[in-house]
N, C-alpha and C. Protein backbone atom coordinates (compact mmCIF):
# COMPACT_ATOMS: atom_id res chain seq x y z
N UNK A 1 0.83 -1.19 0.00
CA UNK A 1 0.00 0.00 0.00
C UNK A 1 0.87 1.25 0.00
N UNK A 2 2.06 1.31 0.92
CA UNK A 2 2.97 2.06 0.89
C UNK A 2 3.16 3.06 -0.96
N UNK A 3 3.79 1.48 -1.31
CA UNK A 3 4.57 2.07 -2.83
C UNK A 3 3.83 2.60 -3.28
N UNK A 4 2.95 2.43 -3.53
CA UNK A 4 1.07 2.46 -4.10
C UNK A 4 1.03 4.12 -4.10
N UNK A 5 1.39 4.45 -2.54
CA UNK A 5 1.00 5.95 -2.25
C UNK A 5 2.14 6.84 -2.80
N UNK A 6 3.24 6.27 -2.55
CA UNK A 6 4.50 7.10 -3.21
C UNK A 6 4.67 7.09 -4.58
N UNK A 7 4.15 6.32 -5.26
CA UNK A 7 4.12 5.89 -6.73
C UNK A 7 3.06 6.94 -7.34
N UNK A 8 1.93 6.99 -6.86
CA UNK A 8 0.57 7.97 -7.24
C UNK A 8 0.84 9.37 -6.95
N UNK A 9 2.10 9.94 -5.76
CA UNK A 9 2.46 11.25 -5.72
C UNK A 9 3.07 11.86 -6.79
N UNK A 10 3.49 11.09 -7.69
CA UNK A 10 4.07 11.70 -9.07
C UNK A 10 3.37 12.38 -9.87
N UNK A 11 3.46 13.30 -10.75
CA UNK A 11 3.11 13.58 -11.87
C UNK A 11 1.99 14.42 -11.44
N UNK A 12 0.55 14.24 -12.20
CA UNK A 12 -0.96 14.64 -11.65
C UNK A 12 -1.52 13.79 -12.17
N UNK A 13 -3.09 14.07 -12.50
CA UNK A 13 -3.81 13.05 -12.41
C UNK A 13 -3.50 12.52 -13.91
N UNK A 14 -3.05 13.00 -14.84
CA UNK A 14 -2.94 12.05 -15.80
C UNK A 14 -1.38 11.88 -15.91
N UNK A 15 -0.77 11.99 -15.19
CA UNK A 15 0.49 10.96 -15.04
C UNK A 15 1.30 12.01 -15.66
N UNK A 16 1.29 13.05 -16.39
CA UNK A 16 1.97 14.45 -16.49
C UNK A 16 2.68 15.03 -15.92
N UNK A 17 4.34 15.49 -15.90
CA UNK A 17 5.65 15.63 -15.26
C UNK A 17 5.26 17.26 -14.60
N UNK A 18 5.39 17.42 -13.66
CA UNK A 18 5.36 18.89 -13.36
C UNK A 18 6.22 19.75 -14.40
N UNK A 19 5.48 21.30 -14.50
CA UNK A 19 6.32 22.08 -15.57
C UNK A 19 7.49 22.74 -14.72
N UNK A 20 8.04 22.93 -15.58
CA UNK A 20 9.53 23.38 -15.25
C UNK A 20 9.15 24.74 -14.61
N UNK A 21 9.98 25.22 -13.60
CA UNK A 21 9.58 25.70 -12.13
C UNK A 21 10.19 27.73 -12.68
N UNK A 22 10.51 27.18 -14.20
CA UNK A 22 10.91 28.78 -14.70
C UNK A 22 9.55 29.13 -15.96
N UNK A 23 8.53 28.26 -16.13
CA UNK A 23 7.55 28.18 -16.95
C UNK A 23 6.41 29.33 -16.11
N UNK A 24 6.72 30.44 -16.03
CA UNK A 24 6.23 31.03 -15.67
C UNK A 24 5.70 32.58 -15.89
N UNK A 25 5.27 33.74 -15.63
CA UNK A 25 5.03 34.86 -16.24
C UNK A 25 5.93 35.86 -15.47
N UNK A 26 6.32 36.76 -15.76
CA UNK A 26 7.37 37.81 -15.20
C UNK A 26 6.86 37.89 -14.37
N UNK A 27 5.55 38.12 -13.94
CA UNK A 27 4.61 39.09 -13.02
C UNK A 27 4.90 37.96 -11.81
N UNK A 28 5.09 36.61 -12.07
CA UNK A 28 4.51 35.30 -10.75
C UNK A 28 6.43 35.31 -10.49
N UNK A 29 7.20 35.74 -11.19
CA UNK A 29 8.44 35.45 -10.76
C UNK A 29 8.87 37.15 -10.20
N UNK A 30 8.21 37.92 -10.16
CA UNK A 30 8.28 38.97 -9.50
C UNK A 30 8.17 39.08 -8.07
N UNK A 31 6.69 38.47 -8.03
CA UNK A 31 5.99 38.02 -7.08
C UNK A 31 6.73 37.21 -5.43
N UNK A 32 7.92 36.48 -6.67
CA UNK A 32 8.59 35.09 -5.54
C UNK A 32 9.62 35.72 -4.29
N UNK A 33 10.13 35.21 -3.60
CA UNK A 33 10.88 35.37 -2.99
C UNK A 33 11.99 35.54 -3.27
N UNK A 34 13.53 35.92 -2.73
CA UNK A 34 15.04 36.07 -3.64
C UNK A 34 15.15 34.37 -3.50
N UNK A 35 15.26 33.21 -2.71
CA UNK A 35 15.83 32.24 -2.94
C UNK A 35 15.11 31.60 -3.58
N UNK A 36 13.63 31.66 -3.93
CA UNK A 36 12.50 31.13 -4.67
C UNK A 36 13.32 31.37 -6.56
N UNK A 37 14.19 32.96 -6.33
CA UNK A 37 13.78 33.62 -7.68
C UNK A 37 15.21 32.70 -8.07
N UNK A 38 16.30 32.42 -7.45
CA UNK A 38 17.55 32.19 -7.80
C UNK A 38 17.03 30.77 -8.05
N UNK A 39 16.44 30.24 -7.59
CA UNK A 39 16.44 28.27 -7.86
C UNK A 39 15.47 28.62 -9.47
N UNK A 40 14.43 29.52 -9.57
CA UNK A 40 13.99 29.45 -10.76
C UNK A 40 15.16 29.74 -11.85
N UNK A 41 15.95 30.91 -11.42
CA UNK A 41 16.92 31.11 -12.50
C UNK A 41 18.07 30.04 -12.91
N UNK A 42 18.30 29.14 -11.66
CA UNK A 42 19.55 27.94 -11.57
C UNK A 42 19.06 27.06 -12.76
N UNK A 43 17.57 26.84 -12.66
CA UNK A 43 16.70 25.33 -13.36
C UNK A 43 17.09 25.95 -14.50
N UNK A 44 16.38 27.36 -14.86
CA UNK A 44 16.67 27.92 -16.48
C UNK A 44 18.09 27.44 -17.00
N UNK A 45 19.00 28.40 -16.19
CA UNK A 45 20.28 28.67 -16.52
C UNK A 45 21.27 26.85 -16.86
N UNK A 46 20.58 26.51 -16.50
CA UNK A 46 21.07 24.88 -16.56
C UNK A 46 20.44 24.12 -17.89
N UNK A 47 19.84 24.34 -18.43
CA UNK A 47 18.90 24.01 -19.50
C UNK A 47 19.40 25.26 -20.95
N UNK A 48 19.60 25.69 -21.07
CA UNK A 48 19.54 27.07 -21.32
C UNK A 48 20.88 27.57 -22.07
N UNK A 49 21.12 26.95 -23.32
CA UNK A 49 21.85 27.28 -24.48
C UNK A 49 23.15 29.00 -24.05
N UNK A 50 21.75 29.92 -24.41
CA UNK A 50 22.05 30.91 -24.53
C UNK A 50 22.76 31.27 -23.23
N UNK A 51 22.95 30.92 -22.12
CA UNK A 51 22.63 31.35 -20.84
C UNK A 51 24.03 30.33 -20.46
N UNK A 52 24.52 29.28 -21.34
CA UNK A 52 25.48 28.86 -20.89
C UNK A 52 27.00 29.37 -19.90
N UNK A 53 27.20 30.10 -19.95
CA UNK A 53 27.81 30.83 -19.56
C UNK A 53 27.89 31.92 -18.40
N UNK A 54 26.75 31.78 -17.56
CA UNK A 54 25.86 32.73 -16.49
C UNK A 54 25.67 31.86 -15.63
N UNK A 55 26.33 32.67 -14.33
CA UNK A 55 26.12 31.65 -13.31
C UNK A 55 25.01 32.50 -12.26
N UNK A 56 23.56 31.68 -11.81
CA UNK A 56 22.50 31.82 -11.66
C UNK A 56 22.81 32.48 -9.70
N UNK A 57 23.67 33.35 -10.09
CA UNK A 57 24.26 33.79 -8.39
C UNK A 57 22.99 35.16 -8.32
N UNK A 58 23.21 35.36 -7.10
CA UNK A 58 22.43 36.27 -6.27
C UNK A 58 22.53 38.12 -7.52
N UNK A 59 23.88 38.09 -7.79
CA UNK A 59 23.47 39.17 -8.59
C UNK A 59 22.92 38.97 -10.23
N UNK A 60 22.93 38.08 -10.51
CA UNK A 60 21.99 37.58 -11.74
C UNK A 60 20.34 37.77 -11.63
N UNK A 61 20.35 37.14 -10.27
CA UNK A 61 18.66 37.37 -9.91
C UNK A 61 18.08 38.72 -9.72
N UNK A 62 19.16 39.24 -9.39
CA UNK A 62 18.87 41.01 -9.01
C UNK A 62 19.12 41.81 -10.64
N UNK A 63 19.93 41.32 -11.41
CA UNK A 63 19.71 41.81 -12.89
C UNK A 63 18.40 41.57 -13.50
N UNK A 64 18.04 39.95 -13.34
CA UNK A 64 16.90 39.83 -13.79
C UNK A 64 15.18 40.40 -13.18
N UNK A 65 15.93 40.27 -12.12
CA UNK A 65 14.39 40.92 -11.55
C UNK A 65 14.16 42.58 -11.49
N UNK A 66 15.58 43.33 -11.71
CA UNK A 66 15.38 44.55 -12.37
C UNK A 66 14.44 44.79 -13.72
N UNK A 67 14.67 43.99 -14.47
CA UNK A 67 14.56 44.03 -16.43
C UNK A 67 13.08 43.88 -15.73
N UNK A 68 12.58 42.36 -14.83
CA UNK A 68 10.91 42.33 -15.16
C UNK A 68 10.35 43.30 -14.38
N UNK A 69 11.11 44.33 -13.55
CA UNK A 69 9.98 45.32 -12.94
C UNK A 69 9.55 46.32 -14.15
N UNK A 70 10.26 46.36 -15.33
CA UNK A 70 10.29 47.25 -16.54
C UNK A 70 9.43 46.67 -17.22
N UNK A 71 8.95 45.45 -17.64
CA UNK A 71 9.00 44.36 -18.48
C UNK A 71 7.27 44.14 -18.40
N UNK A 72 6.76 43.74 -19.20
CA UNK A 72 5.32 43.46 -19.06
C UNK A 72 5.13 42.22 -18.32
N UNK A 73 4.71 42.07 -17.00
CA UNK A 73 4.05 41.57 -16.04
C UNK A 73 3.50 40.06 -16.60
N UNK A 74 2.89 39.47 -17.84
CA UNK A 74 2.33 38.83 -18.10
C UNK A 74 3.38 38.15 -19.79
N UNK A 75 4.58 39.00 -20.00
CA UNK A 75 4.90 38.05 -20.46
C UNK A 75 5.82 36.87 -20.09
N UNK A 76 6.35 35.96 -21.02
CA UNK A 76 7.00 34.57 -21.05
C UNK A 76 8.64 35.09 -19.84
N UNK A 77 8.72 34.38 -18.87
CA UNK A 77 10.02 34.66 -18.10
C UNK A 77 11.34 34.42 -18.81
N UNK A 78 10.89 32.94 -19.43
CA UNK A 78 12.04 32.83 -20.42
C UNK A 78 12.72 33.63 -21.31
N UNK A 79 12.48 34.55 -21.69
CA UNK A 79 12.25 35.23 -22.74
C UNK A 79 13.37 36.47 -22.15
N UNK A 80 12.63 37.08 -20.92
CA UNK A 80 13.17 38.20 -19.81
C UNK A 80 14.79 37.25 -19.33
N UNK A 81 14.78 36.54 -19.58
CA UNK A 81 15.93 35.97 -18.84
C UNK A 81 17.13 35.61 -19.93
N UNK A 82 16.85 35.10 -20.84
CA UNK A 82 17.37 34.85 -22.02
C UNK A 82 18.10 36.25 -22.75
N UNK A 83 17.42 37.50 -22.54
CA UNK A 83 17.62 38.82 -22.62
C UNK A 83 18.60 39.04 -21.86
N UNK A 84 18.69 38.89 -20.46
CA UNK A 84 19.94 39.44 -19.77
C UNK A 84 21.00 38.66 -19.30
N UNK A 85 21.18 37.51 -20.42
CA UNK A 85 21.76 36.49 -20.41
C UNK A 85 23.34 37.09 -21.51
């Protein structure tokens, strides 16, 4: 019964991987906390071609979260981040 329960905590109800924790809108990564905002920028920055080269430190998060106080609220984060990459 155990496995059963740890096995069914995955995913959601149709067995679907959680989205990536930077899939988000400027406005909800505005919103976050500084160590909330740096683990979103680490996941990007790790994935993240353009960005190879950027290390997802405390003043990265403070670059980036400068650009989205400018930045329209509702667009793609990726996008804002990839920019000050």
């Amino acid at each position: 019964m155990t496995a059963a329960l740890a096995i069914g905590g995955c995913g959601d109800e149709d067995g679907a991987k959680d989205p990536a924790p930077y899939a988000i809108t400027v406005g909800e990564f505005i919103a976050l906390i500084q160590p909330e905002k740096q683990e979103v920028l680490a996941a990007f920055v790790a994935q993240s071609e353009a960005c190879q080269d950027v290390k997802a430190n405390p003043s990265f998060t403070l670059v980036v979260t400068a650009a989205g106080l400018d930045a329209d609220p509702g667009s793609p984060l990726p996008e804002l981040i990839e920019a000050q990459c």
